[in-house]
Protein backbone atom coordinates (compact mmCIF):
# COMPACT_ATOMS: atom_id res chain seq x y z
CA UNK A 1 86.12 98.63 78.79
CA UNK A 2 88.74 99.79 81.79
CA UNK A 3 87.90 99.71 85.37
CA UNK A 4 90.47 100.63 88.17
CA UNK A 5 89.64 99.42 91.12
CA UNK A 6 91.57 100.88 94.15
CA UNK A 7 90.95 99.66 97.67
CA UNK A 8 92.53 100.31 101.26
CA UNK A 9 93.86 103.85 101.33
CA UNK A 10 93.86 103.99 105.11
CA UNK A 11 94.20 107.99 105.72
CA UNK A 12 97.62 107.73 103.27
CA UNK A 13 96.89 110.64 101.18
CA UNK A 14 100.45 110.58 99.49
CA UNK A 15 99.91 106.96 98.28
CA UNK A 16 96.34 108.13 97.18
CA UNK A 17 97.83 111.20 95.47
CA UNK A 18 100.50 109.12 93.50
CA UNK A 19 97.72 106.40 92.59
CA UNK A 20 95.30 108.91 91.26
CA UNK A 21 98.11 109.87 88.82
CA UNK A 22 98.58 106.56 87.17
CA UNK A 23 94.95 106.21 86.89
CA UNK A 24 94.28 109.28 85.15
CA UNK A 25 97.14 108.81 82.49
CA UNK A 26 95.67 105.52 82.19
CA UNK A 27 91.84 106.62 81.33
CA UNK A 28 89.88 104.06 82.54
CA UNK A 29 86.01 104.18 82.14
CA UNK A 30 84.85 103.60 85.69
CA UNK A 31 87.39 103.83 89.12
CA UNK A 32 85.69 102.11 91.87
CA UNK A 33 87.09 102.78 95.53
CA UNK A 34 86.79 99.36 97.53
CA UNK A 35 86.24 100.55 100.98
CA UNK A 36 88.83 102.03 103.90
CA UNK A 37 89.44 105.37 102.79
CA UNK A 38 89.84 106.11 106.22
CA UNK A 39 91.30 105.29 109.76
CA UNK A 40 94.20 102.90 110.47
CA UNK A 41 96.95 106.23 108.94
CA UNK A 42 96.92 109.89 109.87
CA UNK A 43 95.27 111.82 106.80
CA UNK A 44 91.61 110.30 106.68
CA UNK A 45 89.89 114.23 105.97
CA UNK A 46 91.92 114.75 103.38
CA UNK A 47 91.64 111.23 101.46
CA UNK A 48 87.63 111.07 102.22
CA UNK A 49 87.83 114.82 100.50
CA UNK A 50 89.91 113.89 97.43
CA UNK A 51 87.79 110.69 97.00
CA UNK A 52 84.39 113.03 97.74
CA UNK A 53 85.94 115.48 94.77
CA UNK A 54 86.16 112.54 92.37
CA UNK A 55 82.64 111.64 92.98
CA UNK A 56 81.31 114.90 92.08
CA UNK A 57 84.23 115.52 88.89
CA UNK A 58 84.77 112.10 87.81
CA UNK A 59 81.78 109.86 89.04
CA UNK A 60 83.62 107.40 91.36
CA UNK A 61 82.08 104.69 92.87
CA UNK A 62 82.85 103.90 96.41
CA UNK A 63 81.58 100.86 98.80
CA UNK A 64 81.90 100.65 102.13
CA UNK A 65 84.65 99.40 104.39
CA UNK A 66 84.97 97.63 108.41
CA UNK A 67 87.40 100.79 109.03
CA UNK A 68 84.51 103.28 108.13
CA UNK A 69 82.25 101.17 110.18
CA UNK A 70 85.02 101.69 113.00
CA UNK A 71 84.96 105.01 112.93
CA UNK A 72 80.89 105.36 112.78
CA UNK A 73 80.71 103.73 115.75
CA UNK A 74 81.93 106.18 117.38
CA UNK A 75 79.37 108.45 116.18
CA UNK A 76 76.87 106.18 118.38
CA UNK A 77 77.11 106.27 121.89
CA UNK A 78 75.55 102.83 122.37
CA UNK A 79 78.30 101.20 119.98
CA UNK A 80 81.34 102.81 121.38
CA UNK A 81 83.85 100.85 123.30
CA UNK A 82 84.36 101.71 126.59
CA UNK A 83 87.42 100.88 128.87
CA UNK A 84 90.44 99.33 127.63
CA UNK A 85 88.17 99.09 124.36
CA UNK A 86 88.08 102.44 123.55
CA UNK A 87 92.13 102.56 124.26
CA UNK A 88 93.21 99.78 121.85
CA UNK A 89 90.61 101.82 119.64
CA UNK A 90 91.76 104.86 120.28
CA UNK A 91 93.02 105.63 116.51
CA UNK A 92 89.59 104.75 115.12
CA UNK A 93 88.35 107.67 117.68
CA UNK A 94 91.36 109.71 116.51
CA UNK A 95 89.83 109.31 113.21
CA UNK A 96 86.55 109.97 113.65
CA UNK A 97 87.44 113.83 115.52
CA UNK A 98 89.81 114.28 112.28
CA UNK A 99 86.55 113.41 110.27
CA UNK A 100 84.08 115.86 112.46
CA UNK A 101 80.94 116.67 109.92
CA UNK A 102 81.67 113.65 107.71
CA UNK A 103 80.31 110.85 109.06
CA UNK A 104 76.75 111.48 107.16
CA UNK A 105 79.14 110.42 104.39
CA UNK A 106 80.56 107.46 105.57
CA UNK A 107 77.04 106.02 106.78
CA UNK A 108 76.07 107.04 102.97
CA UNK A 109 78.46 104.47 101.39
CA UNK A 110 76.83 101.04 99.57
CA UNK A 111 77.69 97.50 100.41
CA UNK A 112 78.69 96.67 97.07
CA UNK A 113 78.24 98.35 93.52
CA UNK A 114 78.29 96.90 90.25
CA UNK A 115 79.18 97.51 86.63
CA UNK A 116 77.65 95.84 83.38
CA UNK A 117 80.09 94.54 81.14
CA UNK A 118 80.17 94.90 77.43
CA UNK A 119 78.57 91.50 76.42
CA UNK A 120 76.26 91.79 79.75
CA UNK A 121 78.62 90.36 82.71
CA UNK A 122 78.54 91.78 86.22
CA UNK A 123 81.21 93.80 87.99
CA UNK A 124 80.52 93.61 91.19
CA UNK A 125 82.67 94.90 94.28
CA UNK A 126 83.03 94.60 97.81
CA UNK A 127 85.33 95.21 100.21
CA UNK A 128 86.05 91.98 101.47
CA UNK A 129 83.40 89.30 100.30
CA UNK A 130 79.71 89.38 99.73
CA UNK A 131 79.49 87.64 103.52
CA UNK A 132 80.65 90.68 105.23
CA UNK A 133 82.97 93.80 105.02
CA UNK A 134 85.54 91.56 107.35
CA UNK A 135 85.42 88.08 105.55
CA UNK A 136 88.36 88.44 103.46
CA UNK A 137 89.76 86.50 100.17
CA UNK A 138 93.10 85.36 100.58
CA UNK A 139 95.62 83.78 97.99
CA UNK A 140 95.37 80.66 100.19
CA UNK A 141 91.06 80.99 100.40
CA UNK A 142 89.64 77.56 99.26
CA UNK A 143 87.78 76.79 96.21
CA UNK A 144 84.33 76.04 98.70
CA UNK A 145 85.14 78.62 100.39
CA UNK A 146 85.98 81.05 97.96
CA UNK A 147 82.48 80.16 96.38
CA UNK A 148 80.49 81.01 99.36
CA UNK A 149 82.31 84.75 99.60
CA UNK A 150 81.39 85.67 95.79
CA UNK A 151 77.95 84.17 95.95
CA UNK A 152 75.79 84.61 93.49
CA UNK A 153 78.84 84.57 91.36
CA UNK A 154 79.67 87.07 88.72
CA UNK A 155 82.06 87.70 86.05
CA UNK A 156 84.19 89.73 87.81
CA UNK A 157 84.44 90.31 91.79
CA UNK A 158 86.58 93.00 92.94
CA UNK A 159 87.57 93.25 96.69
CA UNK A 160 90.27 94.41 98.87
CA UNK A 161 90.90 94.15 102.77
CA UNK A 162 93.13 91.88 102.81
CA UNK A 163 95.97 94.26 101.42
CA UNK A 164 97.53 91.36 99.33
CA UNK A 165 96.30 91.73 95.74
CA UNK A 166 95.54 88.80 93.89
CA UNK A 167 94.40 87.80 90.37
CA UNK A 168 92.55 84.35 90.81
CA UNK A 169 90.22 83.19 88.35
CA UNK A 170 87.01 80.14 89.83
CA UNK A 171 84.95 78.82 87.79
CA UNK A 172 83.63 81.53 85.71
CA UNK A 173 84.31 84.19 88.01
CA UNK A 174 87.98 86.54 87.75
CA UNK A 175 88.25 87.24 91.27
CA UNK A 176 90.64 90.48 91.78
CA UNK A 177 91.58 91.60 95.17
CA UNK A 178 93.01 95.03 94.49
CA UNK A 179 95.70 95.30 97.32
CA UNK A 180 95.97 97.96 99.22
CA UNK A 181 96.58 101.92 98.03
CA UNK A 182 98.03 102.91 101.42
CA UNK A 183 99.19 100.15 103.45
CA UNK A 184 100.13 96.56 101.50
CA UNK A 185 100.77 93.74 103.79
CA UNK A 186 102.65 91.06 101.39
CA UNK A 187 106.23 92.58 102.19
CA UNK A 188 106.04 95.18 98.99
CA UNK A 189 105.90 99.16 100.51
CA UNK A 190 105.02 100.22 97.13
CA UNK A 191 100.98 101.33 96.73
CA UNK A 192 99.01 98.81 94.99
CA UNK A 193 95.81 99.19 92.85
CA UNK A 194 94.37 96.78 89.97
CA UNK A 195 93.45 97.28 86.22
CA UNK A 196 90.68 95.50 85.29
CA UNK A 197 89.57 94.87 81.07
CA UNK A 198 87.26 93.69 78.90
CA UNK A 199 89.02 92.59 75.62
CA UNK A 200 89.03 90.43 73.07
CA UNK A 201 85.60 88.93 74.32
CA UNK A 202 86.48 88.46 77.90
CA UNK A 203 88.49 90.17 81.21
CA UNK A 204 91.42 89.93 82.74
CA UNK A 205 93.01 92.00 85.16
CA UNK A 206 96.69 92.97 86.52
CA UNK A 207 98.01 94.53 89.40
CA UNK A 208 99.81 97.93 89.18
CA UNK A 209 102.51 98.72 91.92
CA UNK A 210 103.77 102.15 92.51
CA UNK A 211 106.66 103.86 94.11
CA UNK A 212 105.62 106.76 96.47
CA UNK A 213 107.39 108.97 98.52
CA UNK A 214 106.99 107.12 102.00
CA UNK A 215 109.30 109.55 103.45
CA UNK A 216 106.63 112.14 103.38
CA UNK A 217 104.17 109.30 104.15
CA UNK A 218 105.81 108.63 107.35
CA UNK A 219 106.21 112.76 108.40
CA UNK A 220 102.17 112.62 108.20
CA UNK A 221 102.25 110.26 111.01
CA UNK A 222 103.96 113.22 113.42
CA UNK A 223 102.92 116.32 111.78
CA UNK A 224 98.96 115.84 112.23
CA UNK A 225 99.28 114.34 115.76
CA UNK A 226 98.54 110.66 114.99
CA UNK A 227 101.12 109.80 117.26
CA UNK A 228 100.85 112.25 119.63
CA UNK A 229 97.14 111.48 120.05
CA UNK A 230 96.59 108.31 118.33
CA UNK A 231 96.80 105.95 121.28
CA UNK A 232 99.49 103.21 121.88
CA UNK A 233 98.54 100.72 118.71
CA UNK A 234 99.42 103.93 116.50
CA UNK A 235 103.23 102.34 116.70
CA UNK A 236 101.88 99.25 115.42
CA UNK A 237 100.16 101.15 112.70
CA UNK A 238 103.37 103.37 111.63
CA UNK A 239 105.56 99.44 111.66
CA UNK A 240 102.90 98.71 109.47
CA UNK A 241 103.86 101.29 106.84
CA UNK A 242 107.50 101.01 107.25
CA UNK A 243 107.49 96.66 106.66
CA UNK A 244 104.47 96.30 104.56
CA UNK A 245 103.36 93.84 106.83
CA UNK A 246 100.03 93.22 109.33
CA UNK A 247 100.51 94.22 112.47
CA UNK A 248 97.63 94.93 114.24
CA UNK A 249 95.73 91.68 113.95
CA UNK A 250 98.77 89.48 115.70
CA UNK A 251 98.69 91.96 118.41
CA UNK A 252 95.15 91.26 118.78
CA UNK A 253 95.38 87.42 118.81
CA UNK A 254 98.65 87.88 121.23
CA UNK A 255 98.27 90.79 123.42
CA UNK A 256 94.43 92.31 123.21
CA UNK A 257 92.47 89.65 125.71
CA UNK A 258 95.82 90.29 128.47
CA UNK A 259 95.04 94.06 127.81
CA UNK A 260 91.72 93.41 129.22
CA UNK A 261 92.40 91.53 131.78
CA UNK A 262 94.70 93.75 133.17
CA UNK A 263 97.81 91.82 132.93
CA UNK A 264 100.09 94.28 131.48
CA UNK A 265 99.19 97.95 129.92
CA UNK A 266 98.69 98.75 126.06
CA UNK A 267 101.60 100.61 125.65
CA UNK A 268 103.52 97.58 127.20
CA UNK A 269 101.76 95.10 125.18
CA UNK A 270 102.80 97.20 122.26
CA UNK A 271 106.13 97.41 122.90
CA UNK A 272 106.93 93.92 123.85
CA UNK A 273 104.84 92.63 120.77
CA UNK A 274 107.60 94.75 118.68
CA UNK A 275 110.48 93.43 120.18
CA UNK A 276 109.41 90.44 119.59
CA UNK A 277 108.63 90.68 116.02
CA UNK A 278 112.36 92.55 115.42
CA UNK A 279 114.27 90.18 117.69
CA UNK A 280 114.74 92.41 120.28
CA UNK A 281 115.45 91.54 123.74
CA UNK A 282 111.84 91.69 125.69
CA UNK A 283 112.03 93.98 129.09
């Protein structure tokens, strides 16, 4: 039995494109989609499309993820953030007019889904852990701690969000975070998605990396407006994509409560946060 699970896509359809490839010339029996198709990158129609088109052809499974959450709640007037909130989420609302008519869809998508194995075994994934679509598993995540996110345990857990893959095995639990399709954060650009079988009476699982063209990736950013339109914290997003590293949640810990406050602008927040993190001289 082959599963490929892919997870965090984040609106990169070119990374999607190229790891939809490898997939089918490897022929596994189930692909599962681990949440964040969309939002947080500049192409979320056309990935939520492709991934709706495998559904219907090729009977994909997909969960849910926080960044389709994000962009639901702006289908909600009583859960959209107003102020300075709805600036520093501007890109989710960016989003969510690129993906005008296909929110139904979004709401649609599961928790969690799993898979019987061969000798009777769950597959089960998630996007991040079974306490929330946010709780993430880490390479550093505790043993205790790693036990409460896979609770009740089973043979294999799949789960992404984090966008660093990992291969971790607990008790008798393979615990496989996928990585991230679209935007890896462990210092490799290249897309990520894991291979999950059931052989010689038990799993195991490796992670695939793949070489895109992140030229082309990049251009998306400019040629659908993401930029233009995206808000400030779009930057972040495209430095994201061009280090393989997390951005956005350091800004938030650094910059996001000053924001508020008033004590400097967004886009100045943004910009100083970059310096920063390059070594440039602040203004």
């Amino acid at each position: 039995m082959k599963i490929a699970i892919l997870a965090d896509i984040h609106a990169n359809f070119i990374a999607l494109q190229t790891v939809a490839e490898h997939v089918a010339r490897w022929q596994p029996d189930r692909v599962i989609v681990a949440g964040d198709i969309v939002n947080r990158g500049p192409r979320s129609r056309d990935c939520l499309e492709f991934i709706q088109h495998k559904q219907q052809t090729e009977d994909w499974l997909v969960v849910k993820g926080n960044h389709e959450d994000y962009v639901i709640s702006f289908d909600r007037p009583e859960t959209t953030p107003q102020g300075v909130l709805f600036d520093i989420f501007q890109v989710a609302n960016w989003s969510y007019q690129q993906l005008n008519g296909h929110v139904k869809a979004l709401r649609a998508m599961p928790f969690q889904v799993s898979v019987a194995g061969p000798a009777g075994g769950e597959l089960r994934v998630v996007h991040a852990s079974m306490l929330s679509n946010r709780n993430g598993i880490f390479p550093n995540t505790s043993e205790a701690h790693l036990r409460k996110k896979i609770e009740p345990p089973p043979a294999v857990m799949g789960v992404g969000h984090t966008h660093i893959p990992l291969v971790r095995t607990i008790d008798n639990t393979l615990v496989v975070n996928a990585g991230a399709v679209g935007l890896p954060f462990d210092g490799d650009p290249r897309a990520s998605y894991a291979q999950v079988q059931w052989q010689a009476g038990g799993w195991s699982a490796e992670i695939v990396r793949l070489e895109y063209d992140r030229r082309r990736a990049e251009q998306d950013f400019f040629d659908t407006g993401f930029m233009a339109d995206g808000g400030p914290l779009a930057q972040l997003i495209l430095d994201e994509l061009r280090t393989a590293q997390s951005r956005l949640y350091q800004w938030t810990v650094e910059y996001q409560q000053a924001t508020i406050n008033g004590n400097i602008s967004i886009a100045d927040a943004v910009d100083n946060f970059l310096r920063k993190t390059h070594g440039l001289v602040l203004k």
